[in-house]
PDB file of N, CA and C in Angstrom:
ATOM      1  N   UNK A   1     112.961-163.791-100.255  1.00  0.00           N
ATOM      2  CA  UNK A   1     111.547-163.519-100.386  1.00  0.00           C
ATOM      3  C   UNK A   1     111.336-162.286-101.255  1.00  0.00           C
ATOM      4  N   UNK A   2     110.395-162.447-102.368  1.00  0.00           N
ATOM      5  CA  UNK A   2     110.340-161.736-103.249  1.00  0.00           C
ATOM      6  C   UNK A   2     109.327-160.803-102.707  1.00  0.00           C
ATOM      7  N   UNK A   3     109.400-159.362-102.951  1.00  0.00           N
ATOM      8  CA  UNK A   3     108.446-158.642-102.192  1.00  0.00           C
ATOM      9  C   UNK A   3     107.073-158.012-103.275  1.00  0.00           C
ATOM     10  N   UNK A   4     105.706-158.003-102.942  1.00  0.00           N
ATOM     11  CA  UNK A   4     104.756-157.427-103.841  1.00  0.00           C
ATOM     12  C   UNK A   4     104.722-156.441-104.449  1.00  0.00           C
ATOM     13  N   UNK A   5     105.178-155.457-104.388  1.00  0.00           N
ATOM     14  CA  UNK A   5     105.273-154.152-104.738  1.00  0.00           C
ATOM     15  C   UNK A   5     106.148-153.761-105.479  1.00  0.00           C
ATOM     16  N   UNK A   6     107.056-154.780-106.406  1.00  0.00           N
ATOM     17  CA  UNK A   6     108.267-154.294-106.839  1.00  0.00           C
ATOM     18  C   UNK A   6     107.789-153.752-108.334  1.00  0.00           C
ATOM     19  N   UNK A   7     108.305-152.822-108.641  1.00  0.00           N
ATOM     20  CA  UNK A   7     108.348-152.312-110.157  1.00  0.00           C
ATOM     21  C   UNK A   7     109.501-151.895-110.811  1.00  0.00           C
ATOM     22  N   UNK A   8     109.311-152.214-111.989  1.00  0.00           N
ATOM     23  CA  UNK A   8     110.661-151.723-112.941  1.00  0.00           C
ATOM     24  C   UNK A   8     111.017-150.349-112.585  1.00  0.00           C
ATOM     25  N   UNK A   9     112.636-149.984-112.993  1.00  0.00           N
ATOM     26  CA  UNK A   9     113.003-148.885-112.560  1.00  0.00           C
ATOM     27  C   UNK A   9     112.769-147.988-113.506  1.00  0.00           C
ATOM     28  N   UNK A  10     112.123-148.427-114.981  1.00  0.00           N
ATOM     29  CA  UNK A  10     111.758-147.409-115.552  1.00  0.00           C
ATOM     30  C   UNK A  10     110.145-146.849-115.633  1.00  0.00           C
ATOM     31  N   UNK A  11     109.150-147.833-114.790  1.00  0.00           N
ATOM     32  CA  UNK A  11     108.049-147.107-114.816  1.00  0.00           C
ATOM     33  C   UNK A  11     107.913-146.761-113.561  1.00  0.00           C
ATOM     34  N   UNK A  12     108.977-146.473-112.492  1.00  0.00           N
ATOM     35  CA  UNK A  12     108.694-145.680-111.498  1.00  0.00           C
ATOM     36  C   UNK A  12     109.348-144.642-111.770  1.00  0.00           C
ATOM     37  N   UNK A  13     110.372-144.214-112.448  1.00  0.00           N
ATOM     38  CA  UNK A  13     111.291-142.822-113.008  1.00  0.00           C
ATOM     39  C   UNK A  13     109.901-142.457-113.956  1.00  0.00           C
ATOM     40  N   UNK A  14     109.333-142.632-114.810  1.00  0.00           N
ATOM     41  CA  UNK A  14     108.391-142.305-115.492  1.00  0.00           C
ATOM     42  C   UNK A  14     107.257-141.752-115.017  1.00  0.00           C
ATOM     43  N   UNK A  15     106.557-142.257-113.700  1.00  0.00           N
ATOM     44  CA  UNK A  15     105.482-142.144-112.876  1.00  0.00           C
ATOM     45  C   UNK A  15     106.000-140.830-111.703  1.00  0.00           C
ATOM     46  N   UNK A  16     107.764-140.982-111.467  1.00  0.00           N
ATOM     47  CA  UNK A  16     107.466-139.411-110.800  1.00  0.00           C
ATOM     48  C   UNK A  16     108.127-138.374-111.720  1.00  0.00           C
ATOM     49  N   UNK A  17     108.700-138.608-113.288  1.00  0.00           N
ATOM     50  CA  UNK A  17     108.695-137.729-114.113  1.00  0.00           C
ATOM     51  C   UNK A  17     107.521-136.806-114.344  1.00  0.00           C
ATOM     52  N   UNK A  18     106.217-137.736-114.237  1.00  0.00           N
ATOM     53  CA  UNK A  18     104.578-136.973-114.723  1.00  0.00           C
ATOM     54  C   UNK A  18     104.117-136.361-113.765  1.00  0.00           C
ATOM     55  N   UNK A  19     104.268-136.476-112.464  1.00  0.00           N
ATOM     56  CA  UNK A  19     104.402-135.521-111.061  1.00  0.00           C
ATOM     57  C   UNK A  19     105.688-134.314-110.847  1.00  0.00           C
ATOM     58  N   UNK A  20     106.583-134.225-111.489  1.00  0.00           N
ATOM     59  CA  UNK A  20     107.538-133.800-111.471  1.00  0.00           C
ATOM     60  C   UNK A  20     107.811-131.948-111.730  1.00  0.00           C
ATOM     61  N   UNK A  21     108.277-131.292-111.253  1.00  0.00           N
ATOM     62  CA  UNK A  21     107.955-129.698-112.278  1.00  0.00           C
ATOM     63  C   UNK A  21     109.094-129.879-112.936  1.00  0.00           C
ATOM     64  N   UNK A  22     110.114-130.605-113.512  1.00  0.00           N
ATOM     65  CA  UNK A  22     110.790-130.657-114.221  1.00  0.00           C
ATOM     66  C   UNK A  22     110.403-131.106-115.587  1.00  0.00           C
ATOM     67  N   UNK A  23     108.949-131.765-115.648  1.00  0.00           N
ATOM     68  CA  UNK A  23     108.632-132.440-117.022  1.00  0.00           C
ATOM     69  C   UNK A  23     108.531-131.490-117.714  1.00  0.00           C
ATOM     70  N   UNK A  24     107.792-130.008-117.572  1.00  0.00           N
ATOM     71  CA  UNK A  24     107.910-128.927-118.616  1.00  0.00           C
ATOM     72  C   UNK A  24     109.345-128.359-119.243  1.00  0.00           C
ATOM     73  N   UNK A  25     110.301-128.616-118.424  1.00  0.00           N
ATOM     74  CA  UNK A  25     111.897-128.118-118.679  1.00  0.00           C
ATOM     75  C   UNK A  25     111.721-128.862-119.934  1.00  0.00           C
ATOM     76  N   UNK A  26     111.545-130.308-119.787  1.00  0.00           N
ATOM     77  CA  UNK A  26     112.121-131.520-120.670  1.00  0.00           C
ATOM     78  C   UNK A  26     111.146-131.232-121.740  1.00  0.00           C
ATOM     79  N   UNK A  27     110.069-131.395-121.590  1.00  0.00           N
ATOM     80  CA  UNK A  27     109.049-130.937-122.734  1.00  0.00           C
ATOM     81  C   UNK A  27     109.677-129.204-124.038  1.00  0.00           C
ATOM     82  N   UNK A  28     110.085-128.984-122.894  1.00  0.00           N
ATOM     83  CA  UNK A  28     110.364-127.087-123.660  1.00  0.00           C
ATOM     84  C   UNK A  28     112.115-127.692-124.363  1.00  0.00           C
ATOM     85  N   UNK A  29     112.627-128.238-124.127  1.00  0.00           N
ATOM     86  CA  UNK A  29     113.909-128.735-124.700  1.00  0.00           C
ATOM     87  C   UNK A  29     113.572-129.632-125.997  1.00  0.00           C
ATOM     88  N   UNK A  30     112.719-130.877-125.507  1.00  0.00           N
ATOM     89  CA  UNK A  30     112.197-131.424-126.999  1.00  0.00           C
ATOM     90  C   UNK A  30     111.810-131.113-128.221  1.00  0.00           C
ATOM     91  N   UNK A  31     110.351-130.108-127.483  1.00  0.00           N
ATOM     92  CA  UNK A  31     110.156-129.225-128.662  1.00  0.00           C
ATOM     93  C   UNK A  31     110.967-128.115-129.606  1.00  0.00           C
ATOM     94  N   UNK A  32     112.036-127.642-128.711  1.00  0.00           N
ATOM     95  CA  UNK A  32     113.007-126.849-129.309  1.00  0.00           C
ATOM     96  C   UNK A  32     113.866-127.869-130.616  1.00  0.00           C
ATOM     97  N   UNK A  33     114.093-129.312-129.832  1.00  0.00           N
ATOM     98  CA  UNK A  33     114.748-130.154-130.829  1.00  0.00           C
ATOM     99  C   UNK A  33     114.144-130.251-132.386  1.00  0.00           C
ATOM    100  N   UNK A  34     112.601-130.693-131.894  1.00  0.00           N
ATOM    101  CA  UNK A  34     111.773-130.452-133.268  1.00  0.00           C
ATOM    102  C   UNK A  34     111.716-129.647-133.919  1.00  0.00           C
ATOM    103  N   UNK A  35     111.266-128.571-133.141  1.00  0.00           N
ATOM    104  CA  UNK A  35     111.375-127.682-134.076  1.00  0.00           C
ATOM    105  C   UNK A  35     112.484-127.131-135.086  1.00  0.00           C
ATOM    106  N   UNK A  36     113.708-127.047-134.791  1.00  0.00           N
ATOM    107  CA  UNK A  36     114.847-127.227-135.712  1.00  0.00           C
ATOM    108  C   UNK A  36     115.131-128.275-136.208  1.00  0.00           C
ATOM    109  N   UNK A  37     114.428-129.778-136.340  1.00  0.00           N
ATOM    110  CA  UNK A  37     114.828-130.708-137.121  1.00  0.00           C
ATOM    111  C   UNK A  37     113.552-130.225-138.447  1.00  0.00           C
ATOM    112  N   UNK A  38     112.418-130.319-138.180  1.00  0.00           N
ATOM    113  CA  UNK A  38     111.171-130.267-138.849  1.00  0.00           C
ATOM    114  C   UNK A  38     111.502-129.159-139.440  1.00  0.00           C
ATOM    115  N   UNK A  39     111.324-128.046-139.303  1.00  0.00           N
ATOM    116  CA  UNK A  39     111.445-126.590-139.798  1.00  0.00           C
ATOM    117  C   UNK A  39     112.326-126.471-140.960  1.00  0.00           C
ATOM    118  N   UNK A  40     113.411-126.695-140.396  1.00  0.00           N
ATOM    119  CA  UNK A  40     114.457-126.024-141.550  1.00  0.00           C
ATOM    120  C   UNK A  40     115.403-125.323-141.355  1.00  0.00           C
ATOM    121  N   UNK A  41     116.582-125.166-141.740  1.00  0.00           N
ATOM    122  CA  UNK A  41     117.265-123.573-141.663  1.00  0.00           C
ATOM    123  C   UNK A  41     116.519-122.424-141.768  1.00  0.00           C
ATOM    124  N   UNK A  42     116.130-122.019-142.855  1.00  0.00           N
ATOM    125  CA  UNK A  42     115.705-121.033-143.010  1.00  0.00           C
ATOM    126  C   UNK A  42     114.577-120.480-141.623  1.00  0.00           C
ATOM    127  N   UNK A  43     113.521-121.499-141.753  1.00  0.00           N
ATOM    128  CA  UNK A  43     112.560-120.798-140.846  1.00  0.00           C
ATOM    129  C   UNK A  43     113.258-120.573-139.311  1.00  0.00           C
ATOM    130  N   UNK A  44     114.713-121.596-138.669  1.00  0.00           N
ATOM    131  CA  UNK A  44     115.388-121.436-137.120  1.00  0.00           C
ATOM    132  C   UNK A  44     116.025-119.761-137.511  1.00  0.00           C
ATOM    133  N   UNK A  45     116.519-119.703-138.413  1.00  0.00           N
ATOM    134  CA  UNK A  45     116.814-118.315-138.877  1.00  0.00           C
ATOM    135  C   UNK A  45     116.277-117.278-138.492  1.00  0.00           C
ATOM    136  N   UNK A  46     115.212-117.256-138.351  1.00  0.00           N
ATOM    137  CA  UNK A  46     114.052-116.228-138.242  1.00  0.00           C
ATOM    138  C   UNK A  46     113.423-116.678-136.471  1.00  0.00           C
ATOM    139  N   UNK A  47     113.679-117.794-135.861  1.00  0.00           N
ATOM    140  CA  UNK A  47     112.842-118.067-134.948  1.00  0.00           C
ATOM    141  C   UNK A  47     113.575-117.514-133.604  1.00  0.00           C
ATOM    142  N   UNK A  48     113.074-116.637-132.807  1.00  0.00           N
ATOM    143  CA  UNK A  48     114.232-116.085-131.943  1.00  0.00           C
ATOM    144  C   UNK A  48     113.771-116.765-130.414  1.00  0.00           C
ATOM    145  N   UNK A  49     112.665-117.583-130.202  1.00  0.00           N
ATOM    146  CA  UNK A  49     112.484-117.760-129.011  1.00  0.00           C
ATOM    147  C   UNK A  49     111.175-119.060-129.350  1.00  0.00           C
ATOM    148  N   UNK A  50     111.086-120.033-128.090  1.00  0.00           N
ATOM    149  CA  UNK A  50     110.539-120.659-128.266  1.00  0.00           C
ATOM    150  C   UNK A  50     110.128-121.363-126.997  1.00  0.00           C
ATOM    151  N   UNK A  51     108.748-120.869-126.508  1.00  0.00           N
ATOM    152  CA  UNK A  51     108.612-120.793-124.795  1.00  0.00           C
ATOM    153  C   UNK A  51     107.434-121.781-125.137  1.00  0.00           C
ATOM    154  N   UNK A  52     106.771-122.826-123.926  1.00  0.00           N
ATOM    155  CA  UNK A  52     105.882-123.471-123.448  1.00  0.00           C
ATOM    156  C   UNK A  52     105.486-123.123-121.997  1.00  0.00           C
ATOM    157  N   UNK A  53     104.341-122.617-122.312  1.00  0.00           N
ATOM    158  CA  UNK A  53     104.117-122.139-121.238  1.00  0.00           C
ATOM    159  C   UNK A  53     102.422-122.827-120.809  1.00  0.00           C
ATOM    160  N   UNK A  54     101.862-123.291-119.835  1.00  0.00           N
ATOM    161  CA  UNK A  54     100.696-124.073-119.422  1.00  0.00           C
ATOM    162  C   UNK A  54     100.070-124.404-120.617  1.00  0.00           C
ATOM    163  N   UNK A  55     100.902-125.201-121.204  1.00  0.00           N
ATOM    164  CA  UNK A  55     100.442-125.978-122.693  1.00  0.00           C
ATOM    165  C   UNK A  55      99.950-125.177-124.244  1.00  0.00           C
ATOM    166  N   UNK A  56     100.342-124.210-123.887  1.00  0.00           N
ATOM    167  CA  UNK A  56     100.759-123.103-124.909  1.00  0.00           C
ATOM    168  C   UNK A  56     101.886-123.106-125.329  1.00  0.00           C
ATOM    169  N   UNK A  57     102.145-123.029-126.419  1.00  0.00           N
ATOM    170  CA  UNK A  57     103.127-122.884-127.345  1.00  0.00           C
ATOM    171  C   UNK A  57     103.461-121.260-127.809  1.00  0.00           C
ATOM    172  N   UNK A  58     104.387-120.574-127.424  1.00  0.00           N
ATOM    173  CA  UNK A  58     104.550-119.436-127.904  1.00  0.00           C
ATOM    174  C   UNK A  58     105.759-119.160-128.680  1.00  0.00           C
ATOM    175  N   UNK A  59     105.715-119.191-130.515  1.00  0.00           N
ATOM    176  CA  UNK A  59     106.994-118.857-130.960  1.00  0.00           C
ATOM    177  C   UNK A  59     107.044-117.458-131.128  1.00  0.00           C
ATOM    178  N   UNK A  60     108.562-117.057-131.419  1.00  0.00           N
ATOM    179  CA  UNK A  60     108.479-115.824-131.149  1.00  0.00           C
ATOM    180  C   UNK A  60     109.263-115.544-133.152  1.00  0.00           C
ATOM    181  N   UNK A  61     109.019-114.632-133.740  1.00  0.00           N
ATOM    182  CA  UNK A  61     109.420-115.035-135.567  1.00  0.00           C
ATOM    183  C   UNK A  61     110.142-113.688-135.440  1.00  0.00           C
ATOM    184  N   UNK A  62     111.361-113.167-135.663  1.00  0.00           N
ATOM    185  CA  UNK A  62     111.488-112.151-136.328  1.00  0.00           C
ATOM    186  C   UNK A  62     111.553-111.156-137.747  1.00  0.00           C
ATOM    187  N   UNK A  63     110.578-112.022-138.974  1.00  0.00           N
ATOM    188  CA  UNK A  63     110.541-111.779-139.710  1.00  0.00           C
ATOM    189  C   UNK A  63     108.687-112.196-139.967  1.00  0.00           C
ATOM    190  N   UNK A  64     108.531-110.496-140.377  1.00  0.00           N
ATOM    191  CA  UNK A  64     106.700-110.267-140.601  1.00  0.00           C
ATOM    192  C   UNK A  64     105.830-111.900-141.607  1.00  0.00           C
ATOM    193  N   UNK A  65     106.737-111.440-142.747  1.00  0.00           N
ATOM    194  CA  UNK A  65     106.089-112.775-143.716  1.00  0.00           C
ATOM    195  C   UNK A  65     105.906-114.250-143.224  1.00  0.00           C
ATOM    196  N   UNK A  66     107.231-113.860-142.501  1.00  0.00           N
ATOM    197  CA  UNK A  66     106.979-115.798-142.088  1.00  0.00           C
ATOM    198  C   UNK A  66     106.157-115.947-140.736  1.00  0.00           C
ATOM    199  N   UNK A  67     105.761-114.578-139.963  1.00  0.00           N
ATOM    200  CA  UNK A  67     105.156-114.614-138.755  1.00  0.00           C
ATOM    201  C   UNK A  67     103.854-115.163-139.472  1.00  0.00           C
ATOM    202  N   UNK A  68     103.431-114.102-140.485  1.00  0.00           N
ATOM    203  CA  UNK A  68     101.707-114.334-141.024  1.00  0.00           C
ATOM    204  C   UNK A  68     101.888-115.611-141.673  1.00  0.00           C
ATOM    205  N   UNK A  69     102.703-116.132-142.029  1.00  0.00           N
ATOM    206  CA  UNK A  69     102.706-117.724-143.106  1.00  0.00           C
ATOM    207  C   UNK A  69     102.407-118.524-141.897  1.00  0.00           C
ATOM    208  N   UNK A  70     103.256-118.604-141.104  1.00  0.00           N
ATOM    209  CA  UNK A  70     103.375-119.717-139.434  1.00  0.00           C
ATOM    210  C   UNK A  70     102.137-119.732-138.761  1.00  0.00           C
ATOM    211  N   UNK A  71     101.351-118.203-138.714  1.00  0.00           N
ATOM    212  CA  UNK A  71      99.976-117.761-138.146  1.00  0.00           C
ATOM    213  C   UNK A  71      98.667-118.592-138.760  1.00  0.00           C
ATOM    214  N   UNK A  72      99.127-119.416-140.315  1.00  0.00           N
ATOM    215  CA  UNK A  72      98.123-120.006-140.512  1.00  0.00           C
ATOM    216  C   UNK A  72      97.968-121.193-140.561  1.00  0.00           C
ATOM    217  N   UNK A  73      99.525-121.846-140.037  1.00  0.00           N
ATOM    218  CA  UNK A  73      99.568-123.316-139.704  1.00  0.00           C
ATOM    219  C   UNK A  73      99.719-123.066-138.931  1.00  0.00           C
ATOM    220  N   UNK A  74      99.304-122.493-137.580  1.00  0.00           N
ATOM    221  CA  UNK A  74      98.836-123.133-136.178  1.00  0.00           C
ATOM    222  C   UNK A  74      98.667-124.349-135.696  1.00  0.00           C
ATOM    223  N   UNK A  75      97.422-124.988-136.375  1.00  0.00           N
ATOM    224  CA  UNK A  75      97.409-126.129-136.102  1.00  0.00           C
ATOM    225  C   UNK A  75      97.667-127.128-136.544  1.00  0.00           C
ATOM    226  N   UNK A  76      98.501-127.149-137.454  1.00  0.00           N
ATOM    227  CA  UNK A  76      98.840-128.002-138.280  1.00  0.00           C
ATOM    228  C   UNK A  76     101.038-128.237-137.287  1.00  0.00           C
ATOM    229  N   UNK A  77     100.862-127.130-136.655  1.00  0.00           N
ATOM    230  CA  UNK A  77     102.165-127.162-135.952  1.00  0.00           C
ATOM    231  C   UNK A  77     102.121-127.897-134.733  1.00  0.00           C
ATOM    232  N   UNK A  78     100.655-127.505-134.073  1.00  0.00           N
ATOM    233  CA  UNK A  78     100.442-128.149-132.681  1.00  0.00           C
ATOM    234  C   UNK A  78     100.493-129.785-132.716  1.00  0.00           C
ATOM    235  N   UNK A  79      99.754-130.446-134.209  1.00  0.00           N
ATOM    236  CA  UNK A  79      99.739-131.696-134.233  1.00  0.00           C
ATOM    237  C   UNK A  79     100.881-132.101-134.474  1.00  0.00           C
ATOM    238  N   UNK A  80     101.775-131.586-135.332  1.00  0.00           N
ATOM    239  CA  UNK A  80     103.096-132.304-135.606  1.00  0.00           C
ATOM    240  C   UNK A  80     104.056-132.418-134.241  1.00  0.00           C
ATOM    241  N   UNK A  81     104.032-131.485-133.743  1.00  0.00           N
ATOM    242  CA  UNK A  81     104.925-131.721-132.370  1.00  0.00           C
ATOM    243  C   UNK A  81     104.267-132.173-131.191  1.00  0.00           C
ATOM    244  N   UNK A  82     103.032-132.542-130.723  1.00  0.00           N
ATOM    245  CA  UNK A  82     102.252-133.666-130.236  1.00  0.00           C
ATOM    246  C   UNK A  82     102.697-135.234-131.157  1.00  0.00           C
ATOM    247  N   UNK A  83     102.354-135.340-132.522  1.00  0.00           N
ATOM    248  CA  UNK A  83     102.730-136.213-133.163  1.00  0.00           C
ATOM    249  C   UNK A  83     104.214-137.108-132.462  1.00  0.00           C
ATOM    250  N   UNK A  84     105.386-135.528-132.468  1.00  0.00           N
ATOM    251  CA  UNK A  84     106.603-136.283-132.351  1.00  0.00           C
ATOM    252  C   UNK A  84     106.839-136.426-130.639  1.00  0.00           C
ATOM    253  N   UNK A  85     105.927-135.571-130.134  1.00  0.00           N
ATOM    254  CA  UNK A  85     106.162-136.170-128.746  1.00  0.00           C
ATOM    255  C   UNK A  85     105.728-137.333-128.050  1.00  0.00           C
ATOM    256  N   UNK A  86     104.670-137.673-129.067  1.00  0.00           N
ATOM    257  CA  UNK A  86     103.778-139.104-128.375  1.00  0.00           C
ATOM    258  C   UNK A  86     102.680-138.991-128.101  1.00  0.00           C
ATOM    259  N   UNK A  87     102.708-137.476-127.463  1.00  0.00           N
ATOM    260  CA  UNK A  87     101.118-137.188-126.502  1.00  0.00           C
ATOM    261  C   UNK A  87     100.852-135.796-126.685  1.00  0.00           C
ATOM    262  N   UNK A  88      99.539-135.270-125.841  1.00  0.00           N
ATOM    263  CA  UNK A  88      99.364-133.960-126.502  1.00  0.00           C
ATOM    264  C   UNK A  88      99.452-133.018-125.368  1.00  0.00           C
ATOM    265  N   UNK A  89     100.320-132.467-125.516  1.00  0.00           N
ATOM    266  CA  UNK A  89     100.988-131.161-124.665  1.00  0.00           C
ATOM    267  C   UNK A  89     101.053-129.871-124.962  1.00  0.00           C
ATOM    268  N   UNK A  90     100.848-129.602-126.787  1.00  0.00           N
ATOM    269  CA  UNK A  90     100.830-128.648-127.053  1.00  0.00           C
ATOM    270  C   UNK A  90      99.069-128.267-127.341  1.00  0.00           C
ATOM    271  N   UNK A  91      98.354-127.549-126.432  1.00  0.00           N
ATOM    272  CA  UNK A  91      96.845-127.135-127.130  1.00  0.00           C
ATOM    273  C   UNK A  91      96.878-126.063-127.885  1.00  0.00           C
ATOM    274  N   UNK A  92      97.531-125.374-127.928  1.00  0.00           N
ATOM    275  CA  UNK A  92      97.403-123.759-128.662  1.00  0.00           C
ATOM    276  C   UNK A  92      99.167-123.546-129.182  1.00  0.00           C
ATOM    277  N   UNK A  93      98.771-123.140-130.465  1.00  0.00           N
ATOM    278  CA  UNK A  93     100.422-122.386-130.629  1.00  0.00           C
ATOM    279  C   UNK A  93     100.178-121.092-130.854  1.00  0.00           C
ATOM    280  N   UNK A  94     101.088-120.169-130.281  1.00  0.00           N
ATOM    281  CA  UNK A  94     100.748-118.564-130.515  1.00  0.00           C
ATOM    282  C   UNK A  94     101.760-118.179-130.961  1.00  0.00           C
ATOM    283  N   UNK A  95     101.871-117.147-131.930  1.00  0.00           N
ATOM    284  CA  UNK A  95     102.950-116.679-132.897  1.00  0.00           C
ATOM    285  C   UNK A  95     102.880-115.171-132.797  1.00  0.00           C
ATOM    286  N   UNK A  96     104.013-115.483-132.007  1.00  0.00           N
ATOM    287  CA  UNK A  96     104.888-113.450-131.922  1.00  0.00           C
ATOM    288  C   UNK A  96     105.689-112.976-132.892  1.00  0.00           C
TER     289      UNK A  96
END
């Protein structure tokens, strides 16, 4: 007897991933991925930290020029890594 309630095992791992406090770990690891695929050498060079914090994005630059260059694609950063995540997690990027 087949029972009503059955669901695939991947949209119940999915459904308590989005309840989960581990989804921000996984989220803050992804974006780290992107960001060193997208970016570049040069700019991971300079990037010394890279925190998500309640859907804030905070990079951290150790070099002035590329802080003020990065400061004016803000949002042009938030969409690309929403873009590659699927969904939108990043609302704000802030640049240290």
């Amino acid at each position: 007897m087949r029972r009503q309630n059955d669901q695939k095992l991947g949209d119940v791992l999915k459904e308590w991933l989005e309840q989960s406090p581990i989804r921000a770990k996984i989220f803050q690891a992804r974006i780290e991925l992107i960001w060193r695929d997208k970016m570049g050498a040069t700019i991971n060079q300079y990037t010394t930290a890279i925190n998500l914090v309640r859907k804030k994005l905070y990079l951290t630059v150790s070099s002035a020029p590329l802080r003020q260059e990065l400061a004016f694609s803000r949002e042009k950063i938030r969409d690309m890594i929403n873009e590659e995540l699927g969904e939108r997690v990043v609302e704000e990027v802030v640049i240290n």
